[in-house]
PDB file of N, CA and C in Angstrom:
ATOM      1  N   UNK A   1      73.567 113.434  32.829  1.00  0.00           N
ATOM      2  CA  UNK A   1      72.556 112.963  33.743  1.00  0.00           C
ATOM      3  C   UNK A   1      71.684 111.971  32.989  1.00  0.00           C
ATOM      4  N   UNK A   2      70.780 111.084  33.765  1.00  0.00           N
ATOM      5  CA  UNK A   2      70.258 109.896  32.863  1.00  0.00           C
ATOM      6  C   UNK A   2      68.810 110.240  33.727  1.00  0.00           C
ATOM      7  N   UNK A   3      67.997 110.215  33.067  1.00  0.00           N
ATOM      8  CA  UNK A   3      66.436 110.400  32.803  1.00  0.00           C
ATOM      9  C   UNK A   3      65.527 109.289  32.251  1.00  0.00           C
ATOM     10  N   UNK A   4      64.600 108.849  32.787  1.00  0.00           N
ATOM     11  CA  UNK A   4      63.371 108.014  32.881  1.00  0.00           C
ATOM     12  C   UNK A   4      62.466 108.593  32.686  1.00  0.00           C
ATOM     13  N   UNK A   5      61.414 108.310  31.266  1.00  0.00           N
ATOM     14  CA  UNK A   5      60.273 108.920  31.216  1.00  0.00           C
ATOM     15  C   UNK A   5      59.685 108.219  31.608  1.00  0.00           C
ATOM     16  N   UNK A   6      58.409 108.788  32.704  1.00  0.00           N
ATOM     17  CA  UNK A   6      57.508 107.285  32.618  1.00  0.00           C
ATOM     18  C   UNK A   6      56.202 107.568  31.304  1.00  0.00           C
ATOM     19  N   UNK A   7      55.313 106.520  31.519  1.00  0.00           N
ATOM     20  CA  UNK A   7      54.144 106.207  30.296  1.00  0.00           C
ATOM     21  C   UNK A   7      53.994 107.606  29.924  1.00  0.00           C
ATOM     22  N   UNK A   8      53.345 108.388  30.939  1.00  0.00           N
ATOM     23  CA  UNK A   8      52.660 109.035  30.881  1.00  0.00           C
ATOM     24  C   UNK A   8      53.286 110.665  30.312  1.00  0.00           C
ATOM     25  N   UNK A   9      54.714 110.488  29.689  1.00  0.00           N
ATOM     26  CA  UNK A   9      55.380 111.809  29.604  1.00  0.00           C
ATOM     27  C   UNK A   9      55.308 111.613  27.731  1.00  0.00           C
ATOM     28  N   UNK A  10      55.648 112.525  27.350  1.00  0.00           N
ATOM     29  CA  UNK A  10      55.736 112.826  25.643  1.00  0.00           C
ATOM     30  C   UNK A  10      57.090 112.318  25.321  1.00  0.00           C
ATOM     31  N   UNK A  11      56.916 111.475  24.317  1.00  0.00           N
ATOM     32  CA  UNK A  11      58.639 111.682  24.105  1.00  0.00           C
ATOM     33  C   UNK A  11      59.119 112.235  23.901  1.00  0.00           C
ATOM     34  N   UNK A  12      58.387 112.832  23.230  1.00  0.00           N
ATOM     35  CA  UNK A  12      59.701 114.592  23.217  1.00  0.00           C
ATOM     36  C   UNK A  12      60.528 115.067  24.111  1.00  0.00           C
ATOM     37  N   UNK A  13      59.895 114.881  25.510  1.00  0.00           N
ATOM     38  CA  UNK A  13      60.862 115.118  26.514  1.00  0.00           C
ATOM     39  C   UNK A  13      62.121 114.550  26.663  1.00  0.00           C
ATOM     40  N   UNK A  14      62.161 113.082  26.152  1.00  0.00           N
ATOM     41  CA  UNK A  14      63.198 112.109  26.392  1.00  0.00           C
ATOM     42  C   UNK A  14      64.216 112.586  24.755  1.00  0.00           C
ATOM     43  N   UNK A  15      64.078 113.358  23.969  1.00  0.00           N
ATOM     44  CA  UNK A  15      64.467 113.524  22.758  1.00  0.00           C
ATOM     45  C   UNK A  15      65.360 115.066  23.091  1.00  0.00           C
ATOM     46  N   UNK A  16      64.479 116.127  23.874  1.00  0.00           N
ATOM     47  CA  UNK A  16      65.142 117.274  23.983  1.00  0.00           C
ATOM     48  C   UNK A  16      66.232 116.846  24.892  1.00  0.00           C
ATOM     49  N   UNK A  17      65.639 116.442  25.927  1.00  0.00           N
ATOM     50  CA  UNK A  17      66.823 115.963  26.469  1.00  0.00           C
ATOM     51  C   UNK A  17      68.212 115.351  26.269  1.00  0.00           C
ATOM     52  N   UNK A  18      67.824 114.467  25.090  1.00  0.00           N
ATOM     53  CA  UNK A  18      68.927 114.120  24.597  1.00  0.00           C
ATOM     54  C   UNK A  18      69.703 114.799  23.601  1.00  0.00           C
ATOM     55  N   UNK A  19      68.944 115.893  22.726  1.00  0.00           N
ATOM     56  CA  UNK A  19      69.656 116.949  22.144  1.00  0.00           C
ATOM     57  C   UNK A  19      70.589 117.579  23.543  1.00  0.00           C
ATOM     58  N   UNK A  20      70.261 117.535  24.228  1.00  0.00           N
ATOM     59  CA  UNK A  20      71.362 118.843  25.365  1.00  0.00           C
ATOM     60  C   UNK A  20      71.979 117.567  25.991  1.00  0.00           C
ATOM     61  N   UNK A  21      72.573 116.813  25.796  1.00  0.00           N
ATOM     62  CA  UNK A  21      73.486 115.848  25.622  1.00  0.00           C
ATOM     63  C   UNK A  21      72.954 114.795  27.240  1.00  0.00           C
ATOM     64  N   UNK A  22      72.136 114.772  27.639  1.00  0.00           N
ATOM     65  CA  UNK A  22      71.376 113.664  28.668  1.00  0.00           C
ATOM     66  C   UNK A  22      71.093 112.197  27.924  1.00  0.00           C
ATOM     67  N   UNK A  23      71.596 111.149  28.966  1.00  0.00           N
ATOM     68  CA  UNK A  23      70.671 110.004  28.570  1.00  0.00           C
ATOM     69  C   UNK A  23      69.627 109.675  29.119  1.00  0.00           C
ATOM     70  N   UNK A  24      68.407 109.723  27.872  1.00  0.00           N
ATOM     71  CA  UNK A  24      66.823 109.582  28.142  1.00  0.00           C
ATOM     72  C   UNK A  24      66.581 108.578  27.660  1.00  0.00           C
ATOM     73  N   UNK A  25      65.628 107.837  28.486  1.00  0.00           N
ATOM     74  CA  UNK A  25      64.480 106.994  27.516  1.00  0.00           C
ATOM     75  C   UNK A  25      63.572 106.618  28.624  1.00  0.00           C
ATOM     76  N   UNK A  26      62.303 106.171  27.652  1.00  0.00           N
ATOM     77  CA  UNK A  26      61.233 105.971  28.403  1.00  0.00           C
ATOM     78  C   UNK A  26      60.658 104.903  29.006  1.00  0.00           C
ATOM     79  N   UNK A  27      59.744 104.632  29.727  1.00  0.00           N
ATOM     80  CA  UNK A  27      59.510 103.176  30.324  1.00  0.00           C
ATOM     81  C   UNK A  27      59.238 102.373  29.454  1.00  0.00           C
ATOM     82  N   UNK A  28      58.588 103.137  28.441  1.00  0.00           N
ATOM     83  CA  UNK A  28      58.589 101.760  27.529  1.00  0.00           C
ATOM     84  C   UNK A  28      59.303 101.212  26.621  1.00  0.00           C
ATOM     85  N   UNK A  29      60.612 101.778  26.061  1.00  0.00           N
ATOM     86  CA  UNK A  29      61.900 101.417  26.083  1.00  0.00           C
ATOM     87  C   UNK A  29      62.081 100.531  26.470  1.00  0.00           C
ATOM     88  N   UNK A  30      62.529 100.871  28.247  1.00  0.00           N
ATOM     89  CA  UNK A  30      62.888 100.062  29.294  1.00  0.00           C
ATOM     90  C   UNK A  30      62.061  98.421  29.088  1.00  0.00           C
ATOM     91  N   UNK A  31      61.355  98.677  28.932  1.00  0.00           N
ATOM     92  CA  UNK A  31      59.994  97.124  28.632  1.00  0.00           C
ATOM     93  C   UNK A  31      58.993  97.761  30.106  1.00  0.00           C
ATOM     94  N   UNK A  32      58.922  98.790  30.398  1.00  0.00           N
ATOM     95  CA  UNK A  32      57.872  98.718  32.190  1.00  0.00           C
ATOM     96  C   UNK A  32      57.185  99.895  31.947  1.00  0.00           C
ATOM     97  N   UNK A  33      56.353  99.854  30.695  1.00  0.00           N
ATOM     98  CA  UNK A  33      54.926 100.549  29.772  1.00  0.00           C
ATOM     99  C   UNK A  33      53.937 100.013  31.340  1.00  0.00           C
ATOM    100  N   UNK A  34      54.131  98.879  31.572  1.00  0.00           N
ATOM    101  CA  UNK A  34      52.631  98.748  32.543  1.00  0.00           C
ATOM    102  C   UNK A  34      53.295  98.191  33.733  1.00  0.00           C
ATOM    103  N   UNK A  35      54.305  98.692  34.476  1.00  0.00           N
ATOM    104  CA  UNK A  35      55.468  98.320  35.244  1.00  0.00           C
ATOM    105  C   UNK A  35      54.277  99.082  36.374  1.00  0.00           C
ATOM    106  N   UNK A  36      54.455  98.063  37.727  1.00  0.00           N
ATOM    107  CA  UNK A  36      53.866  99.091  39.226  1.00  0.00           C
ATOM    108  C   UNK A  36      54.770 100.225  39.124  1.00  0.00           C
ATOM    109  N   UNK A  37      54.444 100.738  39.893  1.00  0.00           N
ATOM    110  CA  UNK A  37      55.071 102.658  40.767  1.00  0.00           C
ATOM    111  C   UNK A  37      56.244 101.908  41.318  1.00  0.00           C
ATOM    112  N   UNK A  38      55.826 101.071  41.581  1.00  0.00           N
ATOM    113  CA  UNK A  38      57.023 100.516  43.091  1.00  0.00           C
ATOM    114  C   UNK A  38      58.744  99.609  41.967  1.00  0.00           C
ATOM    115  N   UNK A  39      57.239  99.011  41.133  1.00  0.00           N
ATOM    116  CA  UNK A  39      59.275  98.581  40.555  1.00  0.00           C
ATOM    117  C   UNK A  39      59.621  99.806  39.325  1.00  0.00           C
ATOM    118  N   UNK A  40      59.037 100.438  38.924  1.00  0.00           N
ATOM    119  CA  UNK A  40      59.564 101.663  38.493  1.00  0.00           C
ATOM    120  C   UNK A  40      60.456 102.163  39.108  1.00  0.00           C
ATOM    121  N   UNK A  41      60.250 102.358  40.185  1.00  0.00           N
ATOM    122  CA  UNK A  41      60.670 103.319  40.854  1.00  0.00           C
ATOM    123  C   UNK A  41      62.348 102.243  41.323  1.00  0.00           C
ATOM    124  N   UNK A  42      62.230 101.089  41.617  1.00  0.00           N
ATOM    125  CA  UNK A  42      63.439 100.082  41.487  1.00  0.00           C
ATOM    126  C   UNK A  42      64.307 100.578  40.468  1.00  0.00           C
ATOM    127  N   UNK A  43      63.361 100.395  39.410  1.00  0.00           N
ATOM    128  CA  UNK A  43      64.355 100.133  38.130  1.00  0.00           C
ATOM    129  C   UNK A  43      65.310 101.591  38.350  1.00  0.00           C
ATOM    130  N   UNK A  44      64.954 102.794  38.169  1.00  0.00           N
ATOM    131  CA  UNK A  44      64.983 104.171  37.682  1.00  0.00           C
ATOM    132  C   UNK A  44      66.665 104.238  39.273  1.00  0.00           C
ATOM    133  N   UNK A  45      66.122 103.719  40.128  1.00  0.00           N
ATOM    134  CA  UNK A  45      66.999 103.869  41.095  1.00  0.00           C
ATOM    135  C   UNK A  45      68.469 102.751  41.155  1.00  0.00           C
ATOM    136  N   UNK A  46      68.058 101.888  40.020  1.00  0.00           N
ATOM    137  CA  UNK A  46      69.275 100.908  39.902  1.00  0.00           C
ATOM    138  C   UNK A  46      69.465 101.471  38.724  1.00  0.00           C
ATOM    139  N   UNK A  47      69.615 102.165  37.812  1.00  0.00           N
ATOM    140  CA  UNK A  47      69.866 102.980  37.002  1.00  0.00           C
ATOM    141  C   UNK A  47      70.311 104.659  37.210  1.00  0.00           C
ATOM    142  N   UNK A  48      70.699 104.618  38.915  1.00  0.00           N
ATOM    143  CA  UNK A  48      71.089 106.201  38.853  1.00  0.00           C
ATOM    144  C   UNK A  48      70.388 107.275  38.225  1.00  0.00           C
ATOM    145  N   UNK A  49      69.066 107.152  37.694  1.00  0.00           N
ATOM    146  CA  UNK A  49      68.753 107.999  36.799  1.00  0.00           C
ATOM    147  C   UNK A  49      67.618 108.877  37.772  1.00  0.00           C
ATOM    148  N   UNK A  50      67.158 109.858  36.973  1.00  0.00           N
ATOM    149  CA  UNK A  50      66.070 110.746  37.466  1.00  0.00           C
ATOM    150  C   UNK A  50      64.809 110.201  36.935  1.00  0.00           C
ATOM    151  N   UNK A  51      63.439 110.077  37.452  1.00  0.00           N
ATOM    152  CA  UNK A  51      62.358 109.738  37.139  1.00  0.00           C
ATOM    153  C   UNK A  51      61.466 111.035  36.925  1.00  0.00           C
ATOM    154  N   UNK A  52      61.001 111.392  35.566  1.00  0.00           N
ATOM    155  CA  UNK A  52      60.303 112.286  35.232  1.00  0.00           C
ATOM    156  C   UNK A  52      58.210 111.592  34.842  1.00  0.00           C
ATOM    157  N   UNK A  53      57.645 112.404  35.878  1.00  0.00           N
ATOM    158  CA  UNK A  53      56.103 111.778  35.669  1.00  0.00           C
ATOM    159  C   UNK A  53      55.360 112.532  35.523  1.00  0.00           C
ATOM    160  N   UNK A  54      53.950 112.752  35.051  1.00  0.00           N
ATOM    161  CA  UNK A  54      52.974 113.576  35.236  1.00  0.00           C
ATOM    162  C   UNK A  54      52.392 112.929  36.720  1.00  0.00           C
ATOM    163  N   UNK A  55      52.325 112.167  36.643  1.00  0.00           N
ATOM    164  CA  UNK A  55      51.223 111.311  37.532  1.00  0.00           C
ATOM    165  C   UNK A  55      51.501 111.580  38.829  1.00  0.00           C
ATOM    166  N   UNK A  56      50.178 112.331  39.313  1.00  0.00           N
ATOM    167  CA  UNK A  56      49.957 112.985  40.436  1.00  0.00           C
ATOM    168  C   UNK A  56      49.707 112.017  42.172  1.00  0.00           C
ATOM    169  N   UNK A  57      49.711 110.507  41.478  1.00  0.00           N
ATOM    170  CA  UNK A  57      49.303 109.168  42.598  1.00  0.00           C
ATOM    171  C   UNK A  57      50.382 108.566  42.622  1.00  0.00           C
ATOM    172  N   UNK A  58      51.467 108.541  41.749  1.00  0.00           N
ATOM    173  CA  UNK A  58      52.867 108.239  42.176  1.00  0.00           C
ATOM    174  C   UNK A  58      53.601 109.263  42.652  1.00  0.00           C
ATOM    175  N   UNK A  59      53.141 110.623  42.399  1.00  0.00           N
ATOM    176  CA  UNK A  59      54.054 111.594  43.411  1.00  0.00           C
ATOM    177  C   UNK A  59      53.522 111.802  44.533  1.00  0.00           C
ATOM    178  N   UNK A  60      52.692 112.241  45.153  1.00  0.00           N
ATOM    179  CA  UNK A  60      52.130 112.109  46.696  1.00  0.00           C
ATOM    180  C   UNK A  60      52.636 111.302  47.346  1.00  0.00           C
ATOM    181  N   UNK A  61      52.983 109.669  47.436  1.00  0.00           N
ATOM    182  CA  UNK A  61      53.449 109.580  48.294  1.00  0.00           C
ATOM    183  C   UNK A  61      54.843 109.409  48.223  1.00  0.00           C
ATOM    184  N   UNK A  62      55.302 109.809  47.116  1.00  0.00           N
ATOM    185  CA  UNK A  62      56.850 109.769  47.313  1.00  0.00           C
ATOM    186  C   UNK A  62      57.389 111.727  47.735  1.00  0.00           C
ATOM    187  N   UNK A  63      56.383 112.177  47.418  1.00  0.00           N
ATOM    188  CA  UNK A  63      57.140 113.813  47.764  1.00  0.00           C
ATOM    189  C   UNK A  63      56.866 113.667  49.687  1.00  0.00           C
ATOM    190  N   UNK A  64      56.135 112.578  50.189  1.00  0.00           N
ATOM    191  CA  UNK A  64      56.751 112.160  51.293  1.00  0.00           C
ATOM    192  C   UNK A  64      57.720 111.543  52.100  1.00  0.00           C
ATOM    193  N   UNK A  65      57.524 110.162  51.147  1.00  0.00           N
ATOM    194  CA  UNK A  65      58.587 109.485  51.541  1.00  0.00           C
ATOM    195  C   UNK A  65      59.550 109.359  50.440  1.00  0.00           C
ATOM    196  N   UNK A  66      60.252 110.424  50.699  1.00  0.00           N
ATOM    197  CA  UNK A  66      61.492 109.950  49.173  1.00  0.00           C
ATOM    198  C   UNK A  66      62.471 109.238  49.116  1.00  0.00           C
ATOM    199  N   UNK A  67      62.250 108.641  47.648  1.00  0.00           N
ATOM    200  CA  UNK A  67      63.279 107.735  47.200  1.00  0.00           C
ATOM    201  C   UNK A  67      63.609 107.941  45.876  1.00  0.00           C
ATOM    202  N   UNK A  68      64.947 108.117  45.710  1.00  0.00           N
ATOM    203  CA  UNK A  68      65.430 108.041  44.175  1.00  0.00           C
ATOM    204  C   UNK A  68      65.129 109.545  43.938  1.00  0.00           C
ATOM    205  N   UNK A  69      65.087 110.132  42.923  1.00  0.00           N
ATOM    206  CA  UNK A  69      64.662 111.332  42.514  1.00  0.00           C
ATOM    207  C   UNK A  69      63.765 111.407  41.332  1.00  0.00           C
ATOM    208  N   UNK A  70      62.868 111.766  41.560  1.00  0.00           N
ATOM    209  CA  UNK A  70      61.599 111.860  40.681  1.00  0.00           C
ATOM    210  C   UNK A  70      61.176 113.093  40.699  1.00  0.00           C
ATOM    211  N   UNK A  71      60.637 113.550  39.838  1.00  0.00           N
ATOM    212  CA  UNK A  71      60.694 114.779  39.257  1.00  0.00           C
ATOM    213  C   UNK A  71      59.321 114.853  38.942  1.00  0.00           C
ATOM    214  N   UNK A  72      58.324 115.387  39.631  1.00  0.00           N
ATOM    215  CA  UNK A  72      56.736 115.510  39.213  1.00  0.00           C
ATOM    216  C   UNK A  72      56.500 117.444  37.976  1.00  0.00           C
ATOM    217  N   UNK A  73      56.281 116.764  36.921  1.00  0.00           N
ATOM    218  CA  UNK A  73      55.987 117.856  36.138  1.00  0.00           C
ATOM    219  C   UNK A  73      54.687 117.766  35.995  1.00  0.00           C
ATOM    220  N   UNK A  74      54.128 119.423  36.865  1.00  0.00           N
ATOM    221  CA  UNK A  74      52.658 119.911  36.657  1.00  0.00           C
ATOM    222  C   UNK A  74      52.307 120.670  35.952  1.00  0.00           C
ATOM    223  N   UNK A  75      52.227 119.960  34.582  1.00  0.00           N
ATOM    224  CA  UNK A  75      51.907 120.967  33.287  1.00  0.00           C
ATOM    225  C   UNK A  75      51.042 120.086  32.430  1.00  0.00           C
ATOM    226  N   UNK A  76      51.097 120.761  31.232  1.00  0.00           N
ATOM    227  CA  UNK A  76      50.341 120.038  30.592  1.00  0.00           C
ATOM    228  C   UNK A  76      51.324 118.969  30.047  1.00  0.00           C
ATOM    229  N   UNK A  77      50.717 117.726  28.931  1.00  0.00           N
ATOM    230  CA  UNK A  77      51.727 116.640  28.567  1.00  0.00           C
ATOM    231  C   UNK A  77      52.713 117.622  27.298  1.00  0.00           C
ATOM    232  N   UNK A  78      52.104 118.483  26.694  1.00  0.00           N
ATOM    233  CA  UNK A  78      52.917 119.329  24.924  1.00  0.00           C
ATOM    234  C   UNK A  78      53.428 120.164  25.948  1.00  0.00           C
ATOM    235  N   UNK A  79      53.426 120.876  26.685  1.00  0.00           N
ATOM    236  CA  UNK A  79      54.195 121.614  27.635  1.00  0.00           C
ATOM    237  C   UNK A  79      55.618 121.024  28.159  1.00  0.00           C
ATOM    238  N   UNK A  80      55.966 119.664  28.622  1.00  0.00           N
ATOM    239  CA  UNK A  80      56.540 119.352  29.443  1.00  0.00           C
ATOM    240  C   UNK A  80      57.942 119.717  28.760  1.00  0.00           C
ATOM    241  N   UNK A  81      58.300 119.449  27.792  1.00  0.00           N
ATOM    242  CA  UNK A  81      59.630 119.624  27.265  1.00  0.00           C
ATOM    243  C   UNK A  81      60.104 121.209  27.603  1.00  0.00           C
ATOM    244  N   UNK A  82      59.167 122.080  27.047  1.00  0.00           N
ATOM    245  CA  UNK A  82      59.526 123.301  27.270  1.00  0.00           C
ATOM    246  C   UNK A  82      60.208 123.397  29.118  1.00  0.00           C
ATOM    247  N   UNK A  83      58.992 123.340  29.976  1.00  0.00           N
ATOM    248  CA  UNK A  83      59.146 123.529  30.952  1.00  0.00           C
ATOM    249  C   UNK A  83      60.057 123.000  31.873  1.00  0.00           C
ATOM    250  N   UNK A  84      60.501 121.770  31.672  1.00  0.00           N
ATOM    251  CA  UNK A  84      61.521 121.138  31.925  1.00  0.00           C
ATOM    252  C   UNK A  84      63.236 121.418  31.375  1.00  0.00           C
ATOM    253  N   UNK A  85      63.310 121.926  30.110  1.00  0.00           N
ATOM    254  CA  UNK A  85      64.565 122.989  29.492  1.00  0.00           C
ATOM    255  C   UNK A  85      64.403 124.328  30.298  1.00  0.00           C
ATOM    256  N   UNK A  86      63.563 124.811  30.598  1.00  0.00           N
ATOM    257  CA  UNK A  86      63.427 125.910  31.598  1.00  0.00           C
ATOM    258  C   UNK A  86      64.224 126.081  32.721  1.00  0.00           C
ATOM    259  N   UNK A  87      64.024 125.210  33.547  1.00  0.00           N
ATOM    260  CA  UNK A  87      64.497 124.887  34.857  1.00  0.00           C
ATOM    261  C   UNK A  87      65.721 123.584  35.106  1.00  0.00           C
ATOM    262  N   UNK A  88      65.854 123.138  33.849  1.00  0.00           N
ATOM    263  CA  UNK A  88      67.161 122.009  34.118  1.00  0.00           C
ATOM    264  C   UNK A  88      68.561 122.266  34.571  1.00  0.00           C
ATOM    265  N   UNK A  89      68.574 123.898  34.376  1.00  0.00           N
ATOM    266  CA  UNK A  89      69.880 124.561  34.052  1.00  0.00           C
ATOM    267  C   UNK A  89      70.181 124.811  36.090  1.00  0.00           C
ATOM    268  N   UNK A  90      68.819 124.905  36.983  1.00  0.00           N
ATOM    269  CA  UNK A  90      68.674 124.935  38.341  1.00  0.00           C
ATOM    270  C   UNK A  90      68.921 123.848  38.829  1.00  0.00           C
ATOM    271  N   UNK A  91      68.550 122.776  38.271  1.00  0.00           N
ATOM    272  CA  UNK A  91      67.984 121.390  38.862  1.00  0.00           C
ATOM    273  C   UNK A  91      69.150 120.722  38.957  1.00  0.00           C
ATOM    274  N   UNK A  92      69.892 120.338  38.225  1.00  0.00           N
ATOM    275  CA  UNK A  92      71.125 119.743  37.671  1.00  0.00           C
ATOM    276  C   UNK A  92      72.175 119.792  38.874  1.00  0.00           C
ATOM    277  N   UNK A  93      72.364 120.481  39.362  1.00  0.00           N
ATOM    278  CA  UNK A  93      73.398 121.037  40.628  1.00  0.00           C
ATOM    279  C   UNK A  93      72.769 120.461  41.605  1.00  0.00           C
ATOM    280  N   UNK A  94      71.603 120.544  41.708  1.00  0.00           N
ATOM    281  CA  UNK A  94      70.905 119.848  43.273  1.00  0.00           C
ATOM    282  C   UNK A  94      70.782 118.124  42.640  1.00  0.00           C
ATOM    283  N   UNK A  95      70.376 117.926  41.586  1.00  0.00           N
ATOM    284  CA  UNK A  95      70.299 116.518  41.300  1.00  0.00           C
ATOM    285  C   UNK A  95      71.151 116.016  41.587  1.00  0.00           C
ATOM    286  N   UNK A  96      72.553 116.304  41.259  1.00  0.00           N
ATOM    287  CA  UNK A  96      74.269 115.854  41.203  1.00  0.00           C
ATOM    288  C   UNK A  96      74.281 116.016  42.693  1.00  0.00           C
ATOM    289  N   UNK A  97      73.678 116.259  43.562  1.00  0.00           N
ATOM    290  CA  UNK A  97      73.784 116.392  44.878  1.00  0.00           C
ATOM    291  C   UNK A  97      73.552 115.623  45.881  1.00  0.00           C
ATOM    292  N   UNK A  98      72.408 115.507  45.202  1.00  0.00           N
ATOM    293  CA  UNK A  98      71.652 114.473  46.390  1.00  0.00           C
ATOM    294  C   UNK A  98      71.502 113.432  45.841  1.00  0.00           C
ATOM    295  N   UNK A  99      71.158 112.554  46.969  1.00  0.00           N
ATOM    296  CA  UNK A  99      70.855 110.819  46.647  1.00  0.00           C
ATOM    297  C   UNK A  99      69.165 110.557  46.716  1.00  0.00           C
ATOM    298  N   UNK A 100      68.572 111.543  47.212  1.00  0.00           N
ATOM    299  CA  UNK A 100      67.367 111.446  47.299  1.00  0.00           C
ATOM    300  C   UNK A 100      66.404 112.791  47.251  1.00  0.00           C
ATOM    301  N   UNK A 101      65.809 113.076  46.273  1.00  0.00           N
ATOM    302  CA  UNK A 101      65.529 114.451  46.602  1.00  0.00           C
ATOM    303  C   UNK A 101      63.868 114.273  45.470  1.00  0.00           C
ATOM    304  N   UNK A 102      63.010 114.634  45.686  1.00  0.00           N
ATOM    305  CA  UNK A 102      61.618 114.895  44.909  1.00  0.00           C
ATOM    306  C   UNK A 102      61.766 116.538  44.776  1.00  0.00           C
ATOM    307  N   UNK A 103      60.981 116.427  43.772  1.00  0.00           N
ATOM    308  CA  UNK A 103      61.026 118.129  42.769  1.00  0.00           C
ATOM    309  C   UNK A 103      59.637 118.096  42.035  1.00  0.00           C
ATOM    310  N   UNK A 104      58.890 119.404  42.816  1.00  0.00           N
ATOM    311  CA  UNK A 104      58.076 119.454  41.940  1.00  0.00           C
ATOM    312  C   UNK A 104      57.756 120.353  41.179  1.00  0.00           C
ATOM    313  N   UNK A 105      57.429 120.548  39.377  1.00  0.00           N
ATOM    314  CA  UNK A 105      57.992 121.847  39.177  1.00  0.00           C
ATOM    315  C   UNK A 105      56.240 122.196  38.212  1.00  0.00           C
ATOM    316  N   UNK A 106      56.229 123.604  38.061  1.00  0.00           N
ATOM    317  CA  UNK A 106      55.151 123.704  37.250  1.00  0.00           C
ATOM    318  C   UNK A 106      55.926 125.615  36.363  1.00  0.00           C
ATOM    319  N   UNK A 107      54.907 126.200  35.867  1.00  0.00           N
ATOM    320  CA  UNK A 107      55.133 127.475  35.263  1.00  0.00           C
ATOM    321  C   UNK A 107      55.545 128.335  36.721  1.00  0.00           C
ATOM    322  N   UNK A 108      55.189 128.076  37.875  1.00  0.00           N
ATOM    323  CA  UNK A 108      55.301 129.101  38.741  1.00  0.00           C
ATOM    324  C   UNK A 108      56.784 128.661  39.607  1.00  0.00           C
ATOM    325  N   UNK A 109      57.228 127.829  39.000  1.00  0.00           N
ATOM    326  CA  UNK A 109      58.866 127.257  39.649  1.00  0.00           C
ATOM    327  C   UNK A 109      59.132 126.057  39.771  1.00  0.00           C
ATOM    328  N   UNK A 110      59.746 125.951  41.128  1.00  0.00           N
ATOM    329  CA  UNK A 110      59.975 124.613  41.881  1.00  0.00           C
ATOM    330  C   UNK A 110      59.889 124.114  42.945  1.00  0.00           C
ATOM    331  N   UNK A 111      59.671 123.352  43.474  1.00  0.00           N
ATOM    332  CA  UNK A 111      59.838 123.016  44.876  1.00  0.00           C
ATOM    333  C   UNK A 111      60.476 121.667  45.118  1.00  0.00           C
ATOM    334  N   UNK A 112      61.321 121.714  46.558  1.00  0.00           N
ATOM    335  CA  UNK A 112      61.968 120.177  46.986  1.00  0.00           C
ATOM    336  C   UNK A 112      61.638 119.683  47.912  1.00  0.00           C
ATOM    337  N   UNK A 113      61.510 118.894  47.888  1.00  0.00           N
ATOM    338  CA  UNK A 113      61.290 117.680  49.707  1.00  0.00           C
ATOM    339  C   UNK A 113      61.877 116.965  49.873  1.00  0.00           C
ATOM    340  N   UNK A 114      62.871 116.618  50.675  1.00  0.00           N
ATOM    341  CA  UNK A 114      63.924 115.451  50.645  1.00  0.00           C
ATOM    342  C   UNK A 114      63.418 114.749  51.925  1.00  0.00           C
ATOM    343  N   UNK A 115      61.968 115.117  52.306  1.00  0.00           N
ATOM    344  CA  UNK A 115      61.393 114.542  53.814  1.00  0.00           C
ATOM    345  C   UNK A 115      61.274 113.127  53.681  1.00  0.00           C
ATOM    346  N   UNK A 116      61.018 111.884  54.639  1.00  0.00           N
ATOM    347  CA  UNK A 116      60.716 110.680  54.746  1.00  0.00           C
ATOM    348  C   UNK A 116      59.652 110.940  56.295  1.00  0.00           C
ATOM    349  N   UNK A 117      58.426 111.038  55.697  1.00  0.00           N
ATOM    350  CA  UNK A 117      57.316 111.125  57.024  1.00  0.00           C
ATOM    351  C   UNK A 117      56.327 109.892  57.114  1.00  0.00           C
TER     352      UNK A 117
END
């Protein structure tokens, strides 16, 4: 599976990930450190990949209107790696699934919305 960190994630996340054999890297890799929501969200989707964010103003309105799969982690930023190896082993089967699906995950689980409202 291929993974997009955006700014706002640790790299570590994009590193564990790639220990458990995923291709990660982060926006600023990519060169789109100060990229809008909107062509982020381009790029990550012409790249097949999953978009992993903290950022609570780019997920609202996409856990409405979804596009691509983005992955809102509600934790802390030194948390995210853990919590994300937690639940990848769930996620992975529904990711490979769908073409469009938002996930939002924290210590108390997960949740999906594949709505467009």
């Amino acid at each position: 599976m291929r993974f997009v960190c955006d700014h706002d994630i640790d790299s570590e996340v994009a590193g564990r990930l790639r220990q458990l054999g995923h291709q990660a890297w982060t926006a600023a890799e990519a060169g789109l450190s100060d990229a809008a929501d909107d062509s982020l969200t381009v790029y990550v989707c012409g790249k097949a990949a999953v978009l992993l964010t903290h950022d609570r103003e780019f997920s609202q309105p996409r856990r409405r209107n979804v596009v691509g799969k983005p992955i809102w982690l509600r934790c802390r930023e030194w948390e995210a790696a853990d919590l994300l190896a937690d639940h990848l082993d769930e996620l992975l089967p529904l990711l490979n699934s769908t073409a469009d699906v938002f996930v939002s995950v924290s210590v108390e689980g997960y949740q999906v919305s594949r709505a467009w409202k």
